[in-house]
C-alpha atoms as a PDB file:
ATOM      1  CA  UNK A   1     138.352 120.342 159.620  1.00  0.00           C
ATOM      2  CA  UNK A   2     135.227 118.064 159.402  1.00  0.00           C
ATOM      3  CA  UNK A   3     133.612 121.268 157.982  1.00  0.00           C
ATOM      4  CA  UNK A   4     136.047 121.699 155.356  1.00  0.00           C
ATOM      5  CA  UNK A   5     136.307 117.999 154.441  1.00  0.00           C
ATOM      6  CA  UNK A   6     132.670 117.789 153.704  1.00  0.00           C
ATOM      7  CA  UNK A   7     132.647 120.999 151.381  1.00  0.00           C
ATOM      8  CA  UNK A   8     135.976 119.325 149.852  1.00  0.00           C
ATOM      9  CA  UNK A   9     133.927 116.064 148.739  1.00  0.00           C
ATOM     10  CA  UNK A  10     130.864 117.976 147.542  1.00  0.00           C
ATOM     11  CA  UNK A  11     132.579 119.582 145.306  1.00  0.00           C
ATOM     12  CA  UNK A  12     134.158 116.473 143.793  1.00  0.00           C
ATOM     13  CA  UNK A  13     130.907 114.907 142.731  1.00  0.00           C
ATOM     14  CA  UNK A  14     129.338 116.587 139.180  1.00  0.00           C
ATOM     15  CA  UNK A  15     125.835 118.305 139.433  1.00  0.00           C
ATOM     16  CA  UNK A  16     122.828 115.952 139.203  1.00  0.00           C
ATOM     17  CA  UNK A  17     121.535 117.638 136.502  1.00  0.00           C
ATOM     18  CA  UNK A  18     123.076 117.409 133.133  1.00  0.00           C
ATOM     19  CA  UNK A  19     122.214 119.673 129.912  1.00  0.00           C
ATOM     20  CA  UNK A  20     120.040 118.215 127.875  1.00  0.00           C
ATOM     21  CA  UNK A  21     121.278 117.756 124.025  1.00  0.00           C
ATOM     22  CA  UNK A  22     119.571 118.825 121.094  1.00  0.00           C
ATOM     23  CA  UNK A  23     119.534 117.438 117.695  1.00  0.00           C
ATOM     24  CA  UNK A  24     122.283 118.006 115.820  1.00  0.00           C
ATOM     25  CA  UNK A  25     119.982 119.062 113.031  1.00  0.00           C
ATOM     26  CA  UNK A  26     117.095 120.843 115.061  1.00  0.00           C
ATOM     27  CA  UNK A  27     114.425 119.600 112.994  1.00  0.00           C
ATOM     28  CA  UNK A  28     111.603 117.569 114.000  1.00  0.00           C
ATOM     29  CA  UNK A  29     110.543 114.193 112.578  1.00  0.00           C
ATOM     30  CA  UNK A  30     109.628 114.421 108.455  1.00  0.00           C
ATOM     31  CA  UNK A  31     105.940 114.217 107.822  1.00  0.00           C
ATOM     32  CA  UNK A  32     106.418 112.497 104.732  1.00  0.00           C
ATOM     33  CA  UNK A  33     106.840 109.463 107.056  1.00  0.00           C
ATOM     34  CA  UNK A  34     103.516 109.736 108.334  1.00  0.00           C
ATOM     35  CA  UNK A  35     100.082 108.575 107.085  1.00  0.00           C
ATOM     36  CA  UNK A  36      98.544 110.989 105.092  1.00  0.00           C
ATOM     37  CA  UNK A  37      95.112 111.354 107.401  1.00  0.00           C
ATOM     38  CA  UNK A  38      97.802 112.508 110.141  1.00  0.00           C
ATOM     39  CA  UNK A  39     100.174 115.122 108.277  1.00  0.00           C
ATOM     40  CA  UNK A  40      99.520 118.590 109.139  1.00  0.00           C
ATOM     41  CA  UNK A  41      99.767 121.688 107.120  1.00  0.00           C
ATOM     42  CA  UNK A  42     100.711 125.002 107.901  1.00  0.00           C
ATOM     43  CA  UNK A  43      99.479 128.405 106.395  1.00  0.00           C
ATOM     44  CA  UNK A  44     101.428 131.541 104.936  1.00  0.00           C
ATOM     45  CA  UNK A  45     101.758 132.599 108.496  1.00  0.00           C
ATOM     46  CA  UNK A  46     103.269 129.558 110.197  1.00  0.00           C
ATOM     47  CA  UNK A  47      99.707 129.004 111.891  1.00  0.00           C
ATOM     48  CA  UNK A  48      99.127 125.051 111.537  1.00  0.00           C
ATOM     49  CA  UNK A  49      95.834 123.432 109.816  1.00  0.00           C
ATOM     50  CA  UNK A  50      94.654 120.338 111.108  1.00  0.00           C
ATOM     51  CA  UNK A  51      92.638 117.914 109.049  1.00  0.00           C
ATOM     52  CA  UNK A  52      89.285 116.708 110.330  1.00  0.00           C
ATOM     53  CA  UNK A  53      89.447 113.105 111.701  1.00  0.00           C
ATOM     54  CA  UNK A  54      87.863 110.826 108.772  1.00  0.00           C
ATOM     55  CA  UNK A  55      84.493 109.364 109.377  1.00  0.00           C
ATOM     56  CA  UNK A  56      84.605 105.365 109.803  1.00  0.00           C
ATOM     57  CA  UNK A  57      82.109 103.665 107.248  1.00  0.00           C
ATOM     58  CA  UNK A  58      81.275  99.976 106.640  1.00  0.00           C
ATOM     59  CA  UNK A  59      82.814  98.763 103.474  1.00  0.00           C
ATOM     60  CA  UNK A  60      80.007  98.387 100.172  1.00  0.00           C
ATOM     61  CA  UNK A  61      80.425  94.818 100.233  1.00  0.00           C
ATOM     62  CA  UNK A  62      79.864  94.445 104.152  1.00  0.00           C
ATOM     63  CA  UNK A  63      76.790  96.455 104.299  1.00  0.00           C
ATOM     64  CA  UNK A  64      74.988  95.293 100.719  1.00  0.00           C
ATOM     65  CA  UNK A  65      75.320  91.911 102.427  1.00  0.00           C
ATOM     66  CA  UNK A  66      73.772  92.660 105.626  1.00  0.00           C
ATOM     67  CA  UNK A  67      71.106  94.227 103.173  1.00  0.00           C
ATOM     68  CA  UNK A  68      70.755  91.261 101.379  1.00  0.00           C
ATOM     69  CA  UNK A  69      70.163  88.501 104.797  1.00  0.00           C
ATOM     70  CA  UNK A  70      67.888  91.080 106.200  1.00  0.00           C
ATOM     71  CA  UNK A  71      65.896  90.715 103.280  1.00  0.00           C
ATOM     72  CA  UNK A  72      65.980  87.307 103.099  1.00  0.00           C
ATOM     73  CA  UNK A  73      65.299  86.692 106.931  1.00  0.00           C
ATOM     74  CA  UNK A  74      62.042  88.980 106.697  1.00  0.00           C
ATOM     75  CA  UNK A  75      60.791  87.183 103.393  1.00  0.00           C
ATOM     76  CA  UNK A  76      61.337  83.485 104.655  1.00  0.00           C
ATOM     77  CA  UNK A  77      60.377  84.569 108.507  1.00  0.00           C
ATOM     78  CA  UNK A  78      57.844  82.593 110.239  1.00  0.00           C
ATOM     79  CA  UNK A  79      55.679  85.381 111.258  1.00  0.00           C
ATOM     80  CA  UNK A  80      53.232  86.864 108.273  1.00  0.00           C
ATOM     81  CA  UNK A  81      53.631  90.680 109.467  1.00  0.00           C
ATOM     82  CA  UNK A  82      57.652  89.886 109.048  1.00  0.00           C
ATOM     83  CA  UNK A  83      56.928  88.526 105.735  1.00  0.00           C
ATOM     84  CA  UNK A  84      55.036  91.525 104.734  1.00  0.00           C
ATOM     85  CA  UNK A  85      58.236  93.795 105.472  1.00  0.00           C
ATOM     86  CA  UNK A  86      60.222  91.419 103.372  1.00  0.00           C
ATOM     87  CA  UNK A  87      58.081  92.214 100.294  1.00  0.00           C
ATOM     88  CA  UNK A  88      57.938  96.059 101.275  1.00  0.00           C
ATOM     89  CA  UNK A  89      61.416  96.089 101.561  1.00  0.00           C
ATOM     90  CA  UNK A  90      62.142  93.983  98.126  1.00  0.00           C
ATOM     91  CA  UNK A  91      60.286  97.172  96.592  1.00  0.00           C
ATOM     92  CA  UNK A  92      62.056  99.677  98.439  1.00  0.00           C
ATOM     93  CA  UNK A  93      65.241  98.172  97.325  1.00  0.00           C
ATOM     94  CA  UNK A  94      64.000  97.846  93.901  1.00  0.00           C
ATOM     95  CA  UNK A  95      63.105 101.649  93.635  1.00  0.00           C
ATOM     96  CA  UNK A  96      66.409 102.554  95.237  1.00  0.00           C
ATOM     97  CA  UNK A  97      68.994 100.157  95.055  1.00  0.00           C
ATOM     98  CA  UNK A  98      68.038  98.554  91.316  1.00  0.00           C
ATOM     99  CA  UNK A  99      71.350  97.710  90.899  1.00  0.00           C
ATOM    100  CA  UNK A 100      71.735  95.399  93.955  1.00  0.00           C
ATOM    101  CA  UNK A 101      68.606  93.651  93.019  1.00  0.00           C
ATOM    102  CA  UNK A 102      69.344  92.667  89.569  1.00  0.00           C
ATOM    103  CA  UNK A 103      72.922  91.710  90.388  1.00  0.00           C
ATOM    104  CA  UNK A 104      71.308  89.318  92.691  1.00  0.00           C
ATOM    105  CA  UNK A 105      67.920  88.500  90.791  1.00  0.00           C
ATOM    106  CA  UNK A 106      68.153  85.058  90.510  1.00  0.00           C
ATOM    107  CA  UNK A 107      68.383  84.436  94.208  1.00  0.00           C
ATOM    108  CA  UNK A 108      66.506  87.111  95.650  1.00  0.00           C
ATOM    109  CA  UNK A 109      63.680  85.657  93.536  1.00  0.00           C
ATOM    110  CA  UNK A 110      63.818  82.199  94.606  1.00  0.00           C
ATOM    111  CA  UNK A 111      63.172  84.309  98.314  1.00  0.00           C
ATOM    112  CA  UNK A 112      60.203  85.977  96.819  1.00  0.00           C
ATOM    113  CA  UNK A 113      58.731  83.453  94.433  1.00  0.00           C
ATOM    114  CA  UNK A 114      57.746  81.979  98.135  1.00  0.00           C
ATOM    115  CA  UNK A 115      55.821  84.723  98.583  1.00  0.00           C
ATOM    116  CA  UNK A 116      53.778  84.408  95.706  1.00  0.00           C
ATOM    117  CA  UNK A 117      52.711  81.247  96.968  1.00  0.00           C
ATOM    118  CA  UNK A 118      52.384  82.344 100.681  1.00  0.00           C
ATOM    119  CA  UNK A 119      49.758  80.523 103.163  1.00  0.00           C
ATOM    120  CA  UNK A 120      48.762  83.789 104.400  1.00  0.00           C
ATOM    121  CA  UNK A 121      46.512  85.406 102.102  1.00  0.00           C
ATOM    122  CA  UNK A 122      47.940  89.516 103.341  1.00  0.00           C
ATOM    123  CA  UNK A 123      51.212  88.095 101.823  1.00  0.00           C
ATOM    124  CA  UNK A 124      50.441  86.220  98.675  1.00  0.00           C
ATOM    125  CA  UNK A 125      48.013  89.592  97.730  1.00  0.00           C
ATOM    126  CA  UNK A 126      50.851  92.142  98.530  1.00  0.00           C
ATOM    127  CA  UNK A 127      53.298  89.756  96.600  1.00  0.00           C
ATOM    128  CA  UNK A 128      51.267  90.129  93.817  1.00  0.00           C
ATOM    129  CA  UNK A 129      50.662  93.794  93.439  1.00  0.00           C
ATOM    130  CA  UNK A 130      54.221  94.353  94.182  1.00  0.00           C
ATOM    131  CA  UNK A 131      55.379  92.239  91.451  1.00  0.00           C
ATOM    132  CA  UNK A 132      53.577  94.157  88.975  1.00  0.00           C
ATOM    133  CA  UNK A 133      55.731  97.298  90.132  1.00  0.00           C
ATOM    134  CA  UNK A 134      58.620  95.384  90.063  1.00  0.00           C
ATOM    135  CA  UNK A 135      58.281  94.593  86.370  1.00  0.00           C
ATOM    136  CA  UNK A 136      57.660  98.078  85.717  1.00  0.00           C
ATOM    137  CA  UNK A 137      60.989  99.255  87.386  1.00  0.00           C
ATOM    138  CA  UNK A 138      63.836  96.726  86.453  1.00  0.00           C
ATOM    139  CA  UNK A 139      62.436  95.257  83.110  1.00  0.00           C
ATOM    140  CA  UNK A 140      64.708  93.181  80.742  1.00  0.00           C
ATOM    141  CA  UNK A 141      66.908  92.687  83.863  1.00  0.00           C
ATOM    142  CA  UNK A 142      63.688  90.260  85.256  1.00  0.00           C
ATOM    143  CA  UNK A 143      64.365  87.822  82.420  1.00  0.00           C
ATOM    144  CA  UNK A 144      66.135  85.332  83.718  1.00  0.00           C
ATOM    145  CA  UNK A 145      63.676  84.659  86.173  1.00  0.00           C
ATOM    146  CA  UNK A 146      60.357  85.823  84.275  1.00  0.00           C
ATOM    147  CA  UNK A 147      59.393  82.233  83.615  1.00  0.00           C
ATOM    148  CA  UNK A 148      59.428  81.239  87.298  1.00  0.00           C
ATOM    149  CA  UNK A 149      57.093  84.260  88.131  1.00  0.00           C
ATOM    150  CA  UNK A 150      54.389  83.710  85.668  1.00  0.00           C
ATOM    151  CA  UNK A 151      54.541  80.135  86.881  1.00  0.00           C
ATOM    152  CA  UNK A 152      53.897  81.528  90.134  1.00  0.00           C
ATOM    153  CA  UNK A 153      51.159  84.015  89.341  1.00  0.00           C
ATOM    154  CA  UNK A 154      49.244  81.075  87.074  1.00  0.00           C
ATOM    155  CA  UNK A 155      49.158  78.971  90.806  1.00  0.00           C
ATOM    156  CA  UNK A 156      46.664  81.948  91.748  1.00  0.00           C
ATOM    157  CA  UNK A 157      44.886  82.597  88.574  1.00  0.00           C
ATOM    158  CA  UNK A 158      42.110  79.728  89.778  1.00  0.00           C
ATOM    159  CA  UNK A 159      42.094  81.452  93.962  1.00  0.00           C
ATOM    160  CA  UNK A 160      38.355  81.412  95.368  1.00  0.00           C
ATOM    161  CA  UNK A 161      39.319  84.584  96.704  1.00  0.00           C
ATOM    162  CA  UNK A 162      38.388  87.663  94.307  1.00  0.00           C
ATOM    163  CA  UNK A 163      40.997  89.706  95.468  1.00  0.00           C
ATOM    164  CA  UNK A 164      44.045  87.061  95.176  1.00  0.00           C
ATOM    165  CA  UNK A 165      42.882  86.337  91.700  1.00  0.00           C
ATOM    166  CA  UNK A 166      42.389  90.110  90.777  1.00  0.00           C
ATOM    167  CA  UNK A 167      45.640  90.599  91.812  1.00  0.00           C
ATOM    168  CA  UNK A 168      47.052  87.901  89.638  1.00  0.00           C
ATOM    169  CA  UNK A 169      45.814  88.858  86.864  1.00  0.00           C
ATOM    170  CA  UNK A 170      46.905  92.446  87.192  1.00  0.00           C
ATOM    171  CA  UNK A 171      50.540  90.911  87.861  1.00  0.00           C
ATOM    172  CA  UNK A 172      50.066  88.699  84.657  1.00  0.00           C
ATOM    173  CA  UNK A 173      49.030  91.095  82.667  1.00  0.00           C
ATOM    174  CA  UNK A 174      51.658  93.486  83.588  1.00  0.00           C
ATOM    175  CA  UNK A 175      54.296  90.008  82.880  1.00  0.00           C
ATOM    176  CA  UNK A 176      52.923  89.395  79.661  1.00  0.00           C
ATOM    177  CA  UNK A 177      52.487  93.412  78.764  1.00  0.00           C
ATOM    178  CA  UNK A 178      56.637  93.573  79.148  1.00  0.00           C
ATOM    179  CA  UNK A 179      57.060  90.375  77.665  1.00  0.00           C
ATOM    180  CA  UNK A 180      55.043  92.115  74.520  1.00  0.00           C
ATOM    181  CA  UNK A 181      57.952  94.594  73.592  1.00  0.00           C
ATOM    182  CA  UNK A 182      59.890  91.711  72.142  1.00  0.00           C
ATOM    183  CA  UNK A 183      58.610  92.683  68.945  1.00  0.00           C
ATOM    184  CA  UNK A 184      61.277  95.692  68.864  1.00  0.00           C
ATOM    185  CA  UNK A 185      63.798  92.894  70.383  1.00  0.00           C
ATOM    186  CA  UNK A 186      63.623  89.853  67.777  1.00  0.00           C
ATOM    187  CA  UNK A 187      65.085  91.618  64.967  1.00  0.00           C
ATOM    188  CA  UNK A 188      68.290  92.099  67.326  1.00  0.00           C
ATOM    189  CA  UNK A 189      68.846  89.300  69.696  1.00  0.00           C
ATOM    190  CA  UNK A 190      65.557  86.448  68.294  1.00  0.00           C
ATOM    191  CA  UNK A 191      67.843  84.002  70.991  1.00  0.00           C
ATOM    192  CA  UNK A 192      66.424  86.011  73.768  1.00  0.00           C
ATOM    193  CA  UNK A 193      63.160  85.863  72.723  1.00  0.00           C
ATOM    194  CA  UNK A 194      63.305  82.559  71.865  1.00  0.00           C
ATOM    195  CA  UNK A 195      64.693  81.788  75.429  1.00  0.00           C
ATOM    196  CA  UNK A 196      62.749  83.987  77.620  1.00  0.00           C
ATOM    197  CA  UNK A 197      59.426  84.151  76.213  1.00  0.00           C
ATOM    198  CA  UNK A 198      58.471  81.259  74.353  1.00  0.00           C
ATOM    199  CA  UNK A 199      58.833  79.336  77.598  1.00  0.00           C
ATOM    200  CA  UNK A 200      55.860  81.714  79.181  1.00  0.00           C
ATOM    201  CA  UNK A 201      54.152  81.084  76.177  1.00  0.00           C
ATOM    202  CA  UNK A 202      54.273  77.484  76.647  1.00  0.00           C
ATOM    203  CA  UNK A 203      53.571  77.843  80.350  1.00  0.00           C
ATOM    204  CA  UNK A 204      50.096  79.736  80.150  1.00  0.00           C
ATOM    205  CA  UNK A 205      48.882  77.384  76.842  1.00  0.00           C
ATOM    206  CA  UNK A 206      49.448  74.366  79.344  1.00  0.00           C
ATOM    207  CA  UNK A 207      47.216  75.814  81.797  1.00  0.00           C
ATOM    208  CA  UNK A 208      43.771  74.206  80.537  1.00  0.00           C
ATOM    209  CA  UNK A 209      41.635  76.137  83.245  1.00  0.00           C
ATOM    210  CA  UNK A 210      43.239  79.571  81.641  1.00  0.00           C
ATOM    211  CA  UNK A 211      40.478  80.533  78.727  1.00  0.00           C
ATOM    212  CA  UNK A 212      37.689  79.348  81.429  1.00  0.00           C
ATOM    213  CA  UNK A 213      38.455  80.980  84.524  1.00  0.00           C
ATOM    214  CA  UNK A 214      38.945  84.835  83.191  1.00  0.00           C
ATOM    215  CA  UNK A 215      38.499  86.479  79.753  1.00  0.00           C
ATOM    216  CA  UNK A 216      40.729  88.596  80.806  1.00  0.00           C
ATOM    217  CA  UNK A 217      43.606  85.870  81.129  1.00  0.00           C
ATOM    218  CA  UNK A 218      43.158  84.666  77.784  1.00  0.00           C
ATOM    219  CA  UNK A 219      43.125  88.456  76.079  1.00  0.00           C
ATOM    220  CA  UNK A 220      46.330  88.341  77.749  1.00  0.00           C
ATOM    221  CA  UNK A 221      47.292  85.230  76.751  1.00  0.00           C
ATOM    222  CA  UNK A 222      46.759  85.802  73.110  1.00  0.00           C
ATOM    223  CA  UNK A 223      47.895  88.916  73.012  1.00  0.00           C
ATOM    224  CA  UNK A 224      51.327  87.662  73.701  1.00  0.00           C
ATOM    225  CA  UNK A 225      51.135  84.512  71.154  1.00  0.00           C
ATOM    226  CA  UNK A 226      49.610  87.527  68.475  1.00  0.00           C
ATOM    227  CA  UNK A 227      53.123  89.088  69.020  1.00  0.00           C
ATOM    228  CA  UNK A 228      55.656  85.907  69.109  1.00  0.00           C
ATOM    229  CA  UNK A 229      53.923  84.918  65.777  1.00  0.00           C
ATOM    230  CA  UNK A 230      54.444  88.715  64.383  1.00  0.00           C
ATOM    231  CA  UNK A 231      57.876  88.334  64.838  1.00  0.00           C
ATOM    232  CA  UNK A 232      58.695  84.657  63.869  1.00  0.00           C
ATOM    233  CA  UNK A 233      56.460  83.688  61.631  1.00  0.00           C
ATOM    234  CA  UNK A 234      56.434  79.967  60.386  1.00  0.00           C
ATOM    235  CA  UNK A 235      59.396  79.254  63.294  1.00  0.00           C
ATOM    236  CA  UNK A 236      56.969  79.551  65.899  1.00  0.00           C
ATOM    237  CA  UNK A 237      54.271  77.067  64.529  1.00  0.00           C
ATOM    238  CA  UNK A 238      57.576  74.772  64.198  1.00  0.00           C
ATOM    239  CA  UNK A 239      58.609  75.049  67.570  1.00  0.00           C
ATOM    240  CA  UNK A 240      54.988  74.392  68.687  1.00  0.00           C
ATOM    241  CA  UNK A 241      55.016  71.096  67.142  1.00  0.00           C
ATOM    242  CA  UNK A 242      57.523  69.865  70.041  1.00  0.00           C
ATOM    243  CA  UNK A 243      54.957  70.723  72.700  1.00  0.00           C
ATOM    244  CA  UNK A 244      52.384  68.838  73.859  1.00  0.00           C
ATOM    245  CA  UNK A 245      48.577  68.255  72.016  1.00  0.00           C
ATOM    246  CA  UNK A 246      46.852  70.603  74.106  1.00  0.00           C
ATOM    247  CA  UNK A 247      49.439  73.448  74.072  1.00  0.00           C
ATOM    248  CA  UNK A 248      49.568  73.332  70.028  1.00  0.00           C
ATOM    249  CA  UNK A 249      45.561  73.157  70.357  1.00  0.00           C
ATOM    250  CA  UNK A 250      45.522  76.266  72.640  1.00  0.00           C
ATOM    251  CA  UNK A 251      47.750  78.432  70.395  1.00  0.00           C
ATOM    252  CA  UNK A 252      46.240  76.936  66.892  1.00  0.00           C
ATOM    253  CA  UNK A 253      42.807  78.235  68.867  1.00  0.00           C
ATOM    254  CA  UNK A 254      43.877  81.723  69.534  1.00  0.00           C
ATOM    255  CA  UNK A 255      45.918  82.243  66.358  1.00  0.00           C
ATOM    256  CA  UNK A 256      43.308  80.974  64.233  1.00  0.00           C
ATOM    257  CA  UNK A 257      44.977  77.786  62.438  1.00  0.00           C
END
């Protein structure tokens, strides 16, 4: 009876295990509702193509910044050899990134124009020859700051040191060579002229110790005031007359008034 009893309950109680339910519609979740990078697509023959993972990169922005402090913590760094890297690296970008440069000329220069100047003799020599390939590579796009660096290069025009003035005069001369082509420029835009390279002008005719220190310097000097009065004429003897004695008798020497 006990026996019996027992199979009698067992019975009452359902199995354990219940069937598992499918979905009504059998179909899996739509890809449509996934991200793109994660849909999968499947061949003629059902066989299922998986897209490679996407490679992470740093956003433009992100890494033309870090670019950008790197270069300014090597130019401004305490160490010379540092310093030296700085001005390689200005190049490099220059040659390869030209774009990045001249977006940010104006402060990137106000780095370098440090350099021009350096204490360390290495630096201030590599500054200069670099700067004459840096005129050669981004050009018109060096305007804005193009008074600033002939500024700079005149501060080593009068070095002791052969090789610091050699240098400057190469970079002056390649300043003063690109500052030239205004000729072909007047006849277009005379306000950039008029804004970009009478100031040099005005610059190097202050510089009293220019005609004595190199012959060079003041072929290079001259050539430059032989093509401003090409192109303007009459208006460049007026806009001398604003300047100071010395700068009207420096260009009235070397134009022959």
């Amino acid at each position: 009876m006990k026996k019996k009893g027992m199979e009698e309950q067992k019975g009452e109680h359902p199995s354990v295990k219940s069937p598992v339910k499918k979905r009504s519609d059998g179909s899996k979740k739509p890809q449509a509702t996934l991200p793109s990078s994660q849909r999968v697509k499947s061949t003629s023959d059902g066989r299922l193509l998986h897209r490679p993972k996407a490679q992470v990169t740093l956003p433009p922005a992100r890494d033309e910044t870090e670019t950008l402090q790197n270069l300014y913590d090597l130019l401004e760094a305490k160490g010379f050899e540092a310093r030296l890297e700085g001005v390689a690296l200005l190049l490099e970008l220059c040659k390869n990134s030209p774009k990045l440069v001249t977006t940010h000329i104006v402060q990137i220069f106000d780095y370098f124009l440090l350099r021009i100047c350096d204490t360390h003799k290495k630096v201030k020599q590599m500054a200069l020859d670099v700067l004459a390939e840096i005129i050669a590579i981004l050009e018109d796009a060096l305007n804005p700051v193009m008074v600033l660096l002939v500024e700079g290069i005149l501060k080593n025009l009068n070095s002791k040191d052969a090789g610091v003035h050699a240098t400057a005069v190469n970079a002056l001369e390649a300043s003063i060579a690109h500052l030239v082509l205004v000729e072909g420029v007047y006849g277009r835009s005379p306000e950039v002229v008029q804004r970009y390279a009478l100031p040099v002008l005005w610059s190097l005719l202050e510089n009293k110790a220019l005609p004595v220190r190199s012959a060079n310097v003041r072929t290079v000097v001259a050539r430059l005031a032989s093509a401003l009065h090409e192109v303007m004429g009459t208006q460049l003897q007026k806009r001398a007359a604003s300047q100071p004695p010395h700068v009207r008798k420096n260009l009235s020497s070397i134009l022959g008034w």
